[in-house]
N, C-alpha and C. Protein backbone atom coordinates (compact mmCIF):
# COMPACT_ATOMS: atom_id res chain seq x y z
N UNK A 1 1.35 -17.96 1.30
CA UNK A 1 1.61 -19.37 1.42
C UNK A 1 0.45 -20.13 0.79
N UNK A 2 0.27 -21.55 0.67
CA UNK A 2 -0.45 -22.04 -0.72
C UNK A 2 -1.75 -23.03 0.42
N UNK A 3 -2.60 -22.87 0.37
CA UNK A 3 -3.81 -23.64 0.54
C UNK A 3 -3.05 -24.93 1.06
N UNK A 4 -2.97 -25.34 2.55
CA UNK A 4 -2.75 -26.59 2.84
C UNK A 4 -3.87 -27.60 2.68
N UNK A 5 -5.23 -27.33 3.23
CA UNK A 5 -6.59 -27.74 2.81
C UNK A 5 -6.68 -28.44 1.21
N UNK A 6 -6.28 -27.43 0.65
CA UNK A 6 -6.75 -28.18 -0.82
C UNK A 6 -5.76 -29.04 -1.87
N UNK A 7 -4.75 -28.32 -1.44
CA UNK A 7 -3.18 -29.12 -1.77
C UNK A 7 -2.13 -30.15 -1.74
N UNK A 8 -2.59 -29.90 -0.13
CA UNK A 8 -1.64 -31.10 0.49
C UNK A 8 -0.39 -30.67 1.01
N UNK A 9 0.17 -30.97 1.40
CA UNK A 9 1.89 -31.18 2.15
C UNK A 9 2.78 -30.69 0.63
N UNK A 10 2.45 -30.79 -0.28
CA UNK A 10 3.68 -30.55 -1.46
C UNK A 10 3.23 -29.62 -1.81
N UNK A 11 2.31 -28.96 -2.13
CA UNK A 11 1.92 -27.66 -2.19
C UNK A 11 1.81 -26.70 -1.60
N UNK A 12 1.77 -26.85 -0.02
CA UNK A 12 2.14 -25.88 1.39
C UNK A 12 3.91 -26.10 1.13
N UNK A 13 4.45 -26.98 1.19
CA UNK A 13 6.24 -26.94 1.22
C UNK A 13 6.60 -26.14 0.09
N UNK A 14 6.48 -26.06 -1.03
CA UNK A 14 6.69 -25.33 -2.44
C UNK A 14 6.30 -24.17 -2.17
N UNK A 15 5.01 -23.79 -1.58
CA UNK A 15 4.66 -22.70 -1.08
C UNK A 15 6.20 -21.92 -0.36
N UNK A 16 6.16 -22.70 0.90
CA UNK A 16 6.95 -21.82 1.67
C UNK A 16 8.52 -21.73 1.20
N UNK A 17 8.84 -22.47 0.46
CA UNK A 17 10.06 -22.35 -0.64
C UNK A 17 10.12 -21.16 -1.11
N UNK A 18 8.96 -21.09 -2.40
CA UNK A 18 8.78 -20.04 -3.00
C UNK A 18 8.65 -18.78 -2.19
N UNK A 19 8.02 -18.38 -1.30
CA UNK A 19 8.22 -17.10 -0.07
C UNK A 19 9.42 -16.70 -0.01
N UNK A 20 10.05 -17.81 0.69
CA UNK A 20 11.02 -17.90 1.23
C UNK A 20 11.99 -17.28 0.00
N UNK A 21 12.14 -17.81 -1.02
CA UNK A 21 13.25 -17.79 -2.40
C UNK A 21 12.58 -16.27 -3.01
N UNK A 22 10.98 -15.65 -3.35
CA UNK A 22 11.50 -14.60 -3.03
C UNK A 22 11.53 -13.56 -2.28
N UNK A 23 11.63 -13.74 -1.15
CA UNK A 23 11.85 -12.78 -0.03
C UNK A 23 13.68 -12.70 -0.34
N UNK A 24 14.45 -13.88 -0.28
CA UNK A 24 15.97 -13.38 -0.92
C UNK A 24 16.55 -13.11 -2.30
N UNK A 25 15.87 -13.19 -3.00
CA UNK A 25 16.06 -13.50 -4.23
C UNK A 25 15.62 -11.72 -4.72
N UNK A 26 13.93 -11.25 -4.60
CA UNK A 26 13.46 -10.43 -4.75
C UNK A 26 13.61 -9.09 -4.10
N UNK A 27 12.89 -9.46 -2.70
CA UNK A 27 12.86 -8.62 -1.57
C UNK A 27 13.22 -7.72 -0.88
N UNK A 28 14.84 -8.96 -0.40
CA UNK A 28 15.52 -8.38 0.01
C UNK A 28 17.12 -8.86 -0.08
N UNK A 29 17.66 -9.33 -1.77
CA UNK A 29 18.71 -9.56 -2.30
C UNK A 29 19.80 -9.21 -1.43
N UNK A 30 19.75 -8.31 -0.86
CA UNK A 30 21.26 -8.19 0.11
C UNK A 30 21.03 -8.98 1.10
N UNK A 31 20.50 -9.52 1.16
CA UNK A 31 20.58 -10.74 2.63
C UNK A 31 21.70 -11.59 2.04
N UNK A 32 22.11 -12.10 0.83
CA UNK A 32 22.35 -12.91 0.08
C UNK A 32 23.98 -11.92 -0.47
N UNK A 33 24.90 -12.48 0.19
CA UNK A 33 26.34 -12.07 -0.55
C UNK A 33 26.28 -12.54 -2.06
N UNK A 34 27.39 -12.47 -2.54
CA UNK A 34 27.75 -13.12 -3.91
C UNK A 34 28.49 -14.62 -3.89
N UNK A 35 29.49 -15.00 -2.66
CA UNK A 35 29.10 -16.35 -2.10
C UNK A 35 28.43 -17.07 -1.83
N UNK A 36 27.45 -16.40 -1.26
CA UNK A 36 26.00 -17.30 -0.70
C UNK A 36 25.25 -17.78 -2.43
N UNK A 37 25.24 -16.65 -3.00
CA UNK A 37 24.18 -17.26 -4.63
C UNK A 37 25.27 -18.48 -5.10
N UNK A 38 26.91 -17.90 -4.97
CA UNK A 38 27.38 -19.07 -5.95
C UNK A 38 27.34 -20.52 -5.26
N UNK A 39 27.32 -20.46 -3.91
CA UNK A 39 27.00 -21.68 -3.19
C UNK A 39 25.38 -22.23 -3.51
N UNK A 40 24.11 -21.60 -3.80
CA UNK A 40 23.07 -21.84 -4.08
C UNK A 40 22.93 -22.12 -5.12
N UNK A 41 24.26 -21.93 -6.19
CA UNK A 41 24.14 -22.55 -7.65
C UNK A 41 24.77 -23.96 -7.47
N UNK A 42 25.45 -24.15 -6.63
CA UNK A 42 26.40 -25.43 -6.66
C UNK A 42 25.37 -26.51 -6.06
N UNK A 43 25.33 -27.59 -7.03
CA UNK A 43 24.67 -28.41 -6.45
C UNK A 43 25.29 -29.35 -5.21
N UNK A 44 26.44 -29.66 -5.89
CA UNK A 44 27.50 -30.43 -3.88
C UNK A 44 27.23 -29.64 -2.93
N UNK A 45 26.90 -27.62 -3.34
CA UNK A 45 27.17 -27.79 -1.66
C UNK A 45 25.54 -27.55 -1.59
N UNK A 46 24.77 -27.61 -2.20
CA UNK A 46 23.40 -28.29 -1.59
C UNK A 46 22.98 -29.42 -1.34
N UNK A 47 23.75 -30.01 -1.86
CA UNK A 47 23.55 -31.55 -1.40
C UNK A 47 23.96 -31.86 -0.06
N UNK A 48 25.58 -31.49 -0.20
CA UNK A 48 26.84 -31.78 1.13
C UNK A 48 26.52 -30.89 2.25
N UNK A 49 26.11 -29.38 1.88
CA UNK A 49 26.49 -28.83 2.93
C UNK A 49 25.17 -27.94 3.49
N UNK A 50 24.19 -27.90 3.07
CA UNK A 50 22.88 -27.51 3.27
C UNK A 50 21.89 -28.87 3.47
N UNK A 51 22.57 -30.08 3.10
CA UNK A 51 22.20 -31.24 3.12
C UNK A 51 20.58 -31.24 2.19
N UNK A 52 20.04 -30.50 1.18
CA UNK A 52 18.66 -30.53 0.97
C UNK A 52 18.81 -31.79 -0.21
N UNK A 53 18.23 -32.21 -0.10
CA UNK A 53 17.62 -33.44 -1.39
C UNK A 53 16.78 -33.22 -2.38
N UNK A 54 17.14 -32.49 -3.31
CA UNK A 54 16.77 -31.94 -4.50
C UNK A 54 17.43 -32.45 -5.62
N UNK A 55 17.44 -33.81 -5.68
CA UNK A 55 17.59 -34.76 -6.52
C UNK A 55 18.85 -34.70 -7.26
N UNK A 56 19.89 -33.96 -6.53
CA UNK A 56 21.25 -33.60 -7.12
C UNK A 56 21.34 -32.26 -7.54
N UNK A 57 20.22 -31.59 -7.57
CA UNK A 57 20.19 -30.18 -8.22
C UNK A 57 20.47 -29.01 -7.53
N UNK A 58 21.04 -28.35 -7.94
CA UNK A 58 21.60 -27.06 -7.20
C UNK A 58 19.93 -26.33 -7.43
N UNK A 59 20.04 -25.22 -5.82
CA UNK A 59 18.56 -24.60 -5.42
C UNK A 59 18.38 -23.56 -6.41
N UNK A 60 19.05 -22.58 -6.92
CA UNK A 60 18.88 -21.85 -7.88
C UNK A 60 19.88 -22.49 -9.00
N UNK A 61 19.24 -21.35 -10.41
CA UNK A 61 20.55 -21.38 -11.68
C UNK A 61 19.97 -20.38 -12.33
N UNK A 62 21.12 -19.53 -12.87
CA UNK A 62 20.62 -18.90 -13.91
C UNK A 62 19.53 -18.32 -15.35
N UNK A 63 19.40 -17.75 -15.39
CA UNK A 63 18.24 -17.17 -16.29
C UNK A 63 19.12 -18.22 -17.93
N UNK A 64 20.08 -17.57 -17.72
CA UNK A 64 20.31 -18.09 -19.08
C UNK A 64 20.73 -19.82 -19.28
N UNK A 65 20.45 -20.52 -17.82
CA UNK A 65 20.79 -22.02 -18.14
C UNK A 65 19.16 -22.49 -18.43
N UNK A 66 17.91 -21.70 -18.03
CA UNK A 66 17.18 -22.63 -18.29
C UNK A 66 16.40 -23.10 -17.11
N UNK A 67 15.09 -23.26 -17.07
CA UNK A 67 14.67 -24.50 -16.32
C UNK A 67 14.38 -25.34 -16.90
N UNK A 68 15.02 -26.23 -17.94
CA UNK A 68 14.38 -27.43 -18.30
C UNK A 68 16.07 -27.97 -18.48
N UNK A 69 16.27 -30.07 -18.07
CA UNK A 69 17.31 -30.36 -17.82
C UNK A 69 17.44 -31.67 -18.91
N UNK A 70 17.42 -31.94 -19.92
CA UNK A 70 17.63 -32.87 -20.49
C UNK A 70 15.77 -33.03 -20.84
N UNK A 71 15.37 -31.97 -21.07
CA UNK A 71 14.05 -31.95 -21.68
C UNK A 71 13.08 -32.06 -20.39
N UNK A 72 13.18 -32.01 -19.26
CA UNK A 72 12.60 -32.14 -18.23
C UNK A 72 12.67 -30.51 -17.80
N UNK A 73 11.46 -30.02 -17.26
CA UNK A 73 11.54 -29.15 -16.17
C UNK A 73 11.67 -29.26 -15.00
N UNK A 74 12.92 -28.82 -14.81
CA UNK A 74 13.68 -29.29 -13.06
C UNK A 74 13.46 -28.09 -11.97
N UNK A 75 13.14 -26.96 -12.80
CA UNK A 75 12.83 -25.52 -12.00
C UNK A 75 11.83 -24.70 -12.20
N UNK A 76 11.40 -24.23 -11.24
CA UNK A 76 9.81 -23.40 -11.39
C UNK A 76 9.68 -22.14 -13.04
N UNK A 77 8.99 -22.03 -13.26
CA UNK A 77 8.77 -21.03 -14.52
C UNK A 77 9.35 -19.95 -14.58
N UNK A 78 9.10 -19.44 -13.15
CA UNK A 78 9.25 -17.82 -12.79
C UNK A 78 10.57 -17.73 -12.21
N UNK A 79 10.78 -16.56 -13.51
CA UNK A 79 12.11 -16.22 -13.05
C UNK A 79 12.30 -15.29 -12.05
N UNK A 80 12.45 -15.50 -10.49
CA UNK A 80 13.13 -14.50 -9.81
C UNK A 80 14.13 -13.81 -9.68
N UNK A 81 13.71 -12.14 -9.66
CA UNK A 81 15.00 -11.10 -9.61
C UNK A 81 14.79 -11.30 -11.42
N UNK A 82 14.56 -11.49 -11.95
CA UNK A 82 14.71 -11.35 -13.67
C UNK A 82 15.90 -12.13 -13.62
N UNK A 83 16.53 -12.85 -12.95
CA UNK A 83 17.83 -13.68 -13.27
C UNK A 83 17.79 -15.41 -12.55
N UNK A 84 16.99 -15.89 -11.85
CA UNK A 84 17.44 -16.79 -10.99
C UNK A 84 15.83 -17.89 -11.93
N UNK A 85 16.13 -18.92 -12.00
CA UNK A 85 15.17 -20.03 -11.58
C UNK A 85 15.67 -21.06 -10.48
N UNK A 86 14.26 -21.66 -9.33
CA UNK A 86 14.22 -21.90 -8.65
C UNK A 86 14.06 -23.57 -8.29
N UNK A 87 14.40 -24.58 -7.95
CA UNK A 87 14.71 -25.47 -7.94
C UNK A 87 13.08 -26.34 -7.71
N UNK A 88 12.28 -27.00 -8.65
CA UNK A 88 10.97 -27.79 -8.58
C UNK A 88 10.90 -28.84 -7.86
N UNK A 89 12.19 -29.22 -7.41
CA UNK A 89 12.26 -31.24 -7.42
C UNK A 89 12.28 -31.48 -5.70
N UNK A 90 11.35 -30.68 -5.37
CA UNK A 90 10.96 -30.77 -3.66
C UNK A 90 9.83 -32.09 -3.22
N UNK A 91 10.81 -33.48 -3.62
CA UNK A 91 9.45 -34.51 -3.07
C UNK A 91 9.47 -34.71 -1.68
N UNK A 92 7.89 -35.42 -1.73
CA UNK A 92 7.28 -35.37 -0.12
C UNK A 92 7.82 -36.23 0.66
N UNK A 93 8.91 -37.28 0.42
CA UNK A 93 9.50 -38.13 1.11
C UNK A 93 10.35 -37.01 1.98
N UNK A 94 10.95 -36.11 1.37
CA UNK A 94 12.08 -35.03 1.93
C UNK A 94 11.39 -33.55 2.42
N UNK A 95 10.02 -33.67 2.10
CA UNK A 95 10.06 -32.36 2.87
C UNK A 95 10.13 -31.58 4.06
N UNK A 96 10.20 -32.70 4.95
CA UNK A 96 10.31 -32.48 6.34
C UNK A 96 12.07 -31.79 6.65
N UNK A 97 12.85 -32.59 6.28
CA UNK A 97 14.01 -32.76 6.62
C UNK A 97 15.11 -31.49 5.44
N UNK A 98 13.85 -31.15 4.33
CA UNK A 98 14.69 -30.11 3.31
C UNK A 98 13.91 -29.09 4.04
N UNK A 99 12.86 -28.74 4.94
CA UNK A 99 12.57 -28.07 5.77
C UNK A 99 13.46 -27.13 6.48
N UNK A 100 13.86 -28.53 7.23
CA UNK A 100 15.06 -28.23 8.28
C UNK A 100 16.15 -27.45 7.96
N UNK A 101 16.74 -28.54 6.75
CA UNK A 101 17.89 -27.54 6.09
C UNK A 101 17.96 -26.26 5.55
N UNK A 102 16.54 -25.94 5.11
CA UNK A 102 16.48 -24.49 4.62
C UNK A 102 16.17 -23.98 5.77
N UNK A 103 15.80 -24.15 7.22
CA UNK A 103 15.34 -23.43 8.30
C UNK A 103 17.11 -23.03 8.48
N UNK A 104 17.82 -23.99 8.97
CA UNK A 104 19.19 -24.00 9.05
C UNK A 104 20.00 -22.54 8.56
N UNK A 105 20.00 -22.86 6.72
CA UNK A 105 20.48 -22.23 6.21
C UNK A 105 20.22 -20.55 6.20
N UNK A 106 18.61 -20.38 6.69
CA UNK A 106 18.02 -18.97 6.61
C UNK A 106 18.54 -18.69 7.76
N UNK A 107 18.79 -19.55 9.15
CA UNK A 107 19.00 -18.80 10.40
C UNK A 107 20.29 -18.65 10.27
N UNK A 108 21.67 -18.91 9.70
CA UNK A 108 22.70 -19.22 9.53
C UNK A 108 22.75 -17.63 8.76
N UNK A 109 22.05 -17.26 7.97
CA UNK A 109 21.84 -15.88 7.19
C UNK A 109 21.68 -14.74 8.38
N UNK A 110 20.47 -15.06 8.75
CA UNK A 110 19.60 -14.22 10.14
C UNK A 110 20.92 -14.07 11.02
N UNK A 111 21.71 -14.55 11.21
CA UNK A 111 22.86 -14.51 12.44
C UNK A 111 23.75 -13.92 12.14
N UNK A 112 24.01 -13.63 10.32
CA UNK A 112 25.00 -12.89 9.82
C UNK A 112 24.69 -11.48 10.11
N UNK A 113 23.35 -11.20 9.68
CA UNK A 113 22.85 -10.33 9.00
C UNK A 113 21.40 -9.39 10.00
N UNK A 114 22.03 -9.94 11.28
CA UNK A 114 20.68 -9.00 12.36
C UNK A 114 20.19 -8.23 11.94
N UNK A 115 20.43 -7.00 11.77
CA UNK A 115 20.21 -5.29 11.68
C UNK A 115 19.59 -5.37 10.56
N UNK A 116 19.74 -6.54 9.51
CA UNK A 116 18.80 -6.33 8.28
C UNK A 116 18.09 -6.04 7.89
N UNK A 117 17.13 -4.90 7.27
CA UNK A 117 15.56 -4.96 7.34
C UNK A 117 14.88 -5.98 6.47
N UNK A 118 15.86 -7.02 6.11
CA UNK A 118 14.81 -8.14 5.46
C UNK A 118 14.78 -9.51 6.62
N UNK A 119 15.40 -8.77 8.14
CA UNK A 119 15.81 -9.90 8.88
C UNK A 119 14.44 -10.49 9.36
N UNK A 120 13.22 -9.25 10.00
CA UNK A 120 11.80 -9.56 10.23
C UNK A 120 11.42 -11.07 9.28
N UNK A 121 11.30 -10.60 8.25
CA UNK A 121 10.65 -11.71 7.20
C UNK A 121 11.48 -12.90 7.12
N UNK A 122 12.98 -12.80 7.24
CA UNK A 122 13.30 -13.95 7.05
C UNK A 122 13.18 -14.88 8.12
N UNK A 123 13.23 -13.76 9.35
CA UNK A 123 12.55 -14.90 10.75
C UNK A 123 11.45 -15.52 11.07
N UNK A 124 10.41 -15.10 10.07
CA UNK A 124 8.94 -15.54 10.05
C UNK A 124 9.02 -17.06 9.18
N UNK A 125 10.25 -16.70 7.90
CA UNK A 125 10.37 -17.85 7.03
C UNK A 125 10.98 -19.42 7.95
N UNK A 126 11.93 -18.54 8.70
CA UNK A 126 12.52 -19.98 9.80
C UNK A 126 11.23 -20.27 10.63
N UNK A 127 10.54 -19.61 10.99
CA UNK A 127 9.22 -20.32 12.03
C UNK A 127 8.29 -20.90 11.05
N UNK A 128 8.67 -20.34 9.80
CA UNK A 128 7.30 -21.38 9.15
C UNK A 128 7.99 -22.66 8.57
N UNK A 129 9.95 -22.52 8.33
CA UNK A 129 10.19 -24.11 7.88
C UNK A 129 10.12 -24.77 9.06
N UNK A 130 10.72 -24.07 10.63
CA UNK A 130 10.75 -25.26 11.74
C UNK A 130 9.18 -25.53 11.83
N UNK A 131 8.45 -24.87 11.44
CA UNK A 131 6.91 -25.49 12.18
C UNK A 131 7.05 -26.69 11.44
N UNK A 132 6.78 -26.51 10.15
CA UNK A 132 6.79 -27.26 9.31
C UNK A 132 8.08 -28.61 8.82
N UNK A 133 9.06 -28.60 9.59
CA UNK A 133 9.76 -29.50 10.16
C UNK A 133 9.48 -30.38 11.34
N UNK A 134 9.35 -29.63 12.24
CA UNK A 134 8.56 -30.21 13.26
C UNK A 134 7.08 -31.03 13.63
N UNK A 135 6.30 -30.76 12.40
CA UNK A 135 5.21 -31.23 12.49
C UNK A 135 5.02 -32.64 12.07
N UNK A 136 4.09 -33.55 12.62
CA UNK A 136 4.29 -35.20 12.29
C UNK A 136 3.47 -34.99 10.77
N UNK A 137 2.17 -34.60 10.54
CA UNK A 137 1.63 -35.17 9.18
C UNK A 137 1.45 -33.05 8.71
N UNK A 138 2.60 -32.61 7.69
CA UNK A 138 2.49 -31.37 7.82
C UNK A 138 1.49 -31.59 6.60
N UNK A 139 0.78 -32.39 6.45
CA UNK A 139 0.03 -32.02 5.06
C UNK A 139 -1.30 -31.52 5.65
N UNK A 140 -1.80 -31.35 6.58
CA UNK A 140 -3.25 -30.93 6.86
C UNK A 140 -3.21 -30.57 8.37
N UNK A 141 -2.89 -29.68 8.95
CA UNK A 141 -2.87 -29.34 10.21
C UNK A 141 -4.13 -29.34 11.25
N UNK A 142 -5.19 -29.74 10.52
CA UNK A 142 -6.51 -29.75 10.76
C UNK A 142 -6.90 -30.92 11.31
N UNK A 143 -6.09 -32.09 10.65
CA UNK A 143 -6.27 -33.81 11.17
C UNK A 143 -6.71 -34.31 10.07
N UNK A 144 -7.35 -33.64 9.24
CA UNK A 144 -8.01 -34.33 7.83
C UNK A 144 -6.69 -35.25 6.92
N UNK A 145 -7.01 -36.08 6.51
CA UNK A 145 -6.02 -37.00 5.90
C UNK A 145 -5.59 -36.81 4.48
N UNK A 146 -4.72 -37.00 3.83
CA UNK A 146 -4.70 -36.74 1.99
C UNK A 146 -5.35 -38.05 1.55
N UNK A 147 -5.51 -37.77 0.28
CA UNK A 147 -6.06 -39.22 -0.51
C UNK A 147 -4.90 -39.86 -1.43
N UNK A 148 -5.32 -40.35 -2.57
CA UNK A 148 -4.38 -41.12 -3.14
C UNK A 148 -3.73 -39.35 -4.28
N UNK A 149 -4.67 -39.08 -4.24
CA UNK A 149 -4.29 -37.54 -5.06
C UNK A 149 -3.87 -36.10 -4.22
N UNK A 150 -3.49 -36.72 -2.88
CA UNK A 150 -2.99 -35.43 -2.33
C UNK A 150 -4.34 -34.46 -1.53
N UNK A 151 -5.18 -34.70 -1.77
CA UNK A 151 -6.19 -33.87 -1.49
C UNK A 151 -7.02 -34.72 -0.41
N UNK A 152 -7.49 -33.12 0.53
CA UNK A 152 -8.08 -33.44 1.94
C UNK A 152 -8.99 -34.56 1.90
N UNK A 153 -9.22 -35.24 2.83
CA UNK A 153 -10.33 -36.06 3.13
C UNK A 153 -10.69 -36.23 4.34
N UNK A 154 -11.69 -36.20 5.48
CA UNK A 154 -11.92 -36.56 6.57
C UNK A 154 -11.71 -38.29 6.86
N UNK A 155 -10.69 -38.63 7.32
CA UNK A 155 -10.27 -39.94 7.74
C UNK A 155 -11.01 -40.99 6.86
């Protein structure tokens, strides 16, 4: 997970994204039917039905669509599984609440999929989005404040 201290709140959330994306993606791909990816390509039902706010963008897409969207990079570099890029557009207005929804969606997995041996890790991933849902200022757990650049400061 990514330096909350030096980062900030958008760099711990991306963090636990990225874990999270590849622990299913990499890890442990059978957690993940062939419904579940085509629903993670669809952006409505990430919008509608996972409710995350990723600026209209479906959470994964293909190797061969690209992460860049009209000349913009909309998805992380690294391609996971050699096939998937991963959705960039995680702002800090929403990370609390795209938290939630990915806590949601992983326990919604976890409930399918008990006996899993990728179930351990993915239950660690739901305690680190609910913490991190739950928390009032998740950018510094320490009390230290961000600045105008995201980075720690003592009050």
């Amino acid at each position: 997970m990514s330096d909350w201290g030096v980062h900030g709140a958008r760099a711990a959330f991306q963090g636990i994204v990225e874990d999270l994306m590849r622990t299913l993606l990499e890890e442990h791909p059978t957690l993940l039917g062939e419904k579940d990816l085509s629903n993670l390509m669809d952006a409505g039902y990430c919008k509608d039905v996972l409710e995350l706010n990723i600026a209209n963008f479906a959470l994964i897409r293909r190797r061969e669509q690209g992460h860049m969207i009209q000349g913009h990079a909309r998805y992380w570099k690294h391609v996971y599984a050699g096939e998937f890029y991963v959705c960039s557009q995680w702002w800090k207005d929403h990370h609390r609440s795209n938290a939630a929804a990915l806590a949601r969606f992983a326990s919604s997995l976890a409930g399918m999929r008990p006996q899993h041996p990728g179930a351990p890790d993915l239950l660690r991933h739901i305690e680190s989005l609910e913490r991190y849902a739950a928390s009032e200022d998740p950018s510094f757990p320490d009390g230290r404040q961000a600045n105008s650049l995201g980075l720690a400061h003592n009050g």
